[in-house]
C-alpha atoms as a PDB file:
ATOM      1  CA  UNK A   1      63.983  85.350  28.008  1.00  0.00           C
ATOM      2  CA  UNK A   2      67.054  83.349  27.133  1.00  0.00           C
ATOM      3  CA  UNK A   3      67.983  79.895  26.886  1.00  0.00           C
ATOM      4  CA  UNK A   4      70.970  79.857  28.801  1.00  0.00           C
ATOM      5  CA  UNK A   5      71.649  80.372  32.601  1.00  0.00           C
ATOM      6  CA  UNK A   6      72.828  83.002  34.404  1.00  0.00           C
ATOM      7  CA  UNK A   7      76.094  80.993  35.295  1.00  0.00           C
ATOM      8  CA  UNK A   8      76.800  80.453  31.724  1.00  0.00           C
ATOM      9  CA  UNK A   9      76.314  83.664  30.816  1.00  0.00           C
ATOM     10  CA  UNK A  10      78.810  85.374  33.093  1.00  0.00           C
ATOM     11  CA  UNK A  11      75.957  87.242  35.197  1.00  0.00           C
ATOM     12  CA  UNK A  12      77.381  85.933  38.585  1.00  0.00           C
ATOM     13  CA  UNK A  13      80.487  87.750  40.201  1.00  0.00           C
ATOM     14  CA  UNK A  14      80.993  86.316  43.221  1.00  0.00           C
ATOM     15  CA  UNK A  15      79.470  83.727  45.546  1.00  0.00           C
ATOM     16  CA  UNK A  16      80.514  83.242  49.067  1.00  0.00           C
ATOM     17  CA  UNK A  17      79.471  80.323  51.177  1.00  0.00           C
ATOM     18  CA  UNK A  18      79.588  81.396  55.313  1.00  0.00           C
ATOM     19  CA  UNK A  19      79.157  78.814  58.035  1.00  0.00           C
ATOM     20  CA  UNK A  20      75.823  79.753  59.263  1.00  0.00           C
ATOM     21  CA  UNK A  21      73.549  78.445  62.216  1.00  0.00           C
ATOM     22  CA  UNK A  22      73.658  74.361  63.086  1.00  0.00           C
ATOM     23  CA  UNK A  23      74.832  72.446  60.092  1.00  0.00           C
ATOM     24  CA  UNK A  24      73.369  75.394  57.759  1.00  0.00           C
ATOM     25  CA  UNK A  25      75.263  77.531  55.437  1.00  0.00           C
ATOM     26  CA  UNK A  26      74.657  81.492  54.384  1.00  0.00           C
ATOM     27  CA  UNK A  27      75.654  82.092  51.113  1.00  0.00           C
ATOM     28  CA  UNK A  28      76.322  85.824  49.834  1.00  0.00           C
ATOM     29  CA  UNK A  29      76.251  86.440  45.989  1.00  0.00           C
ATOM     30  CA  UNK A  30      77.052  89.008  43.546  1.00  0.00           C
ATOM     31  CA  UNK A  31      75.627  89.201  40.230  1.00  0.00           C
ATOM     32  CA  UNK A  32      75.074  91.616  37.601  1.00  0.00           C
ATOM     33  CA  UNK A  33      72.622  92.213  34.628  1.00  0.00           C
ATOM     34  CA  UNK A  34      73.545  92.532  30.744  1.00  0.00           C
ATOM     35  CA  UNK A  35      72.260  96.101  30.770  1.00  0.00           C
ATOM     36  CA  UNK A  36      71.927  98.411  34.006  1.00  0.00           C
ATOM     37  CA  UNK A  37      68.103  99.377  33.075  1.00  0.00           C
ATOM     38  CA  UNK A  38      67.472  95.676  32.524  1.00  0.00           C
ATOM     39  CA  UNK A  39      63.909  95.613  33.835  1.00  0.00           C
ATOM     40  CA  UNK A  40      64.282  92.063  34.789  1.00  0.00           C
ATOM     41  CA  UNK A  41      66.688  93.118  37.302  1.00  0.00           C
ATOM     42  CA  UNK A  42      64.434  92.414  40.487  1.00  0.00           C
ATOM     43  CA  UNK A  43      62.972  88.834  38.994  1.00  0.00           C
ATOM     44  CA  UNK A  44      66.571  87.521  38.547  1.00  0.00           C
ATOM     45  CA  UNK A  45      67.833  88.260  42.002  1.00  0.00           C
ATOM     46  CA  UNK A  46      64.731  87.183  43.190  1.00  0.00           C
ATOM     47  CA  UNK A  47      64.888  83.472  41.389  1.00  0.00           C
ATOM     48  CA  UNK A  48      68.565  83.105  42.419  1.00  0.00           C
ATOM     49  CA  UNK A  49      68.036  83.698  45.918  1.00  0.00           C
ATOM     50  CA  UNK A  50      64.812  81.118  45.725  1.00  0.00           C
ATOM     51  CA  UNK A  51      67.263  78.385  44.001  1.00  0.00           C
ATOM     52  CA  UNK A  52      70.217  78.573  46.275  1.00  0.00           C
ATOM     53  CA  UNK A  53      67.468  78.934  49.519  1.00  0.00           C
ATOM     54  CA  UNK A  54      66.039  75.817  48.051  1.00  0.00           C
ATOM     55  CA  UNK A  55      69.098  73.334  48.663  1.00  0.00           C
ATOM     56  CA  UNK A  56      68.282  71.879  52.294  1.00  0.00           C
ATOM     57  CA  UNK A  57      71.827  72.877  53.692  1.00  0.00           C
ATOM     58  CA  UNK A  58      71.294  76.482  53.186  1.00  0.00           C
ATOM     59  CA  UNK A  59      69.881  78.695  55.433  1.00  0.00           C
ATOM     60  CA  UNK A  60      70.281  82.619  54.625  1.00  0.00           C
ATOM     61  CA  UNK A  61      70.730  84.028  51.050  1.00  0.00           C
ATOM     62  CA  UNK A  62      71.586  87.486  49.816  1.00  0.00           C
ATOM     63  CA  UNK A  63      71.846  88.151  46.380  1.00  0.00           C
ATOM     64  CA  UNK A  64      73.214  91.746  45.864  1.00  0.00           C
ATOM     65  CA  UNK A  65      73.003  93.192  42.181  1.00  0.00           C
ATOM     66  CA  UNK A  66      76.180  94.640  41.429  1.00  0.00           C
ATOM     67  CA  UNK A  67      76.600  97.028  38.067  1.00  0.00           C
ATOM     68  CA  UNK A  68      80.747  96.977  38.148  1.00  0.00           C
ATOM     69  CA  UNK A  69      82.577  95.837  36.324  1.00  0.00           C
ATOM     70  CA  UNK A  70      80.033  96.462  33.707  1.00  0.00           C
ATOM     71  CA  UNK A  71      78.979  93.129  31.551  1.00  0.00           C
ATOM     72  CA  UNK A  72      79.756  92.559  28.012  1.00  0.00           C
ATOM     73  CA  UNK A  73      79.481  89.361  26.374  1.00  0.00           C
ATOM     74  CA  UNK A  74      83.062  88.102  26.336  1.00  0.00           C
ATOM     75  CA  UNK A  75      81.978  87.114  29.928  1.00  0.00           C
ATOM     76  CA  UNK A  76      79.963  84.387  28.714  1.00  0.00           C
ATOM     77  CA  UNK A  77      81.266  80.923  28.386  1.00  0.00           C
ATOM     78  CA  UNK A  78      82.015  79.573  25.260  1.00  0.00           C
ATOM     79  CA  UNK A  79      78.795  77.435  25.381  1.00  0.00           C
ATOM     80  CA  UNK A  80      76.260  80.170  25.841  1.00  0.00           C
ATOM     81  CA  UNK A  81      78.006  81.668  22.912  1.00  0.00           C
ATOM     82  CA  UNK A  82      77.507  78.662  21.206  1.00  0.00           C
ATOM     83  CA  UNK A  83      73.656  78.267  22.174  1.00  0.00           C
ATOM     84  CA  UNK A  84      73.050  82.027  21.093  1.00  0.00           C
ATOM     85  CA  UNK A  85      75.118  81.769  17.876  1.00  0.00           C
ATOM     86  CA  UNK A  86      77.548  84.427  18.618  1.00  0.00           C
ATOM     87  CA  UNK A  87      79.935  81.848  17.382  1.00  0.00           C
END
């Protein structure tokens, strides 16, 4: 929906890399949505679990959706601001 990554826009709280089994890593994140009723809740966690279980040292991802602190858009970086022209 918009052009600018979850990172950027100050949707991820936390992220937690955990030894994990062999040479493999867990990691454990936290991230949040720009409205609590955001109905694209579910396809967000689900894409950043599928990116971060995509690098080859990773083995176990769980992506927890998170509601505090609430988001507002002074969480964004200055370059998503930028890109959406809140500027």
């Amino acid at each position: 929906e918009i052009p600018v990554n979850v990172v950027e826009l100050g949707l991820i709280y936390e992220c937690n890399v955990i030894p994990g089994a062999g040479d493999k890593f867990d990691a454990a994140i936290k991230m949040t949505l720009t409205a609590p009723g955001c109905g694209m809740g579910p396809v967000l966690q689900e894409d950043a679990r599928a990116k971060v279980a995509g690098l080859p040292s990773v083995d176990v991802v769980d992506v927890e959706i998170v509601l505090e602190p609430a988001w507002e858009p002074s969480m964004m970086t200055e370059a998503a601001r930028l890109e959406l022209g809140m500027l």
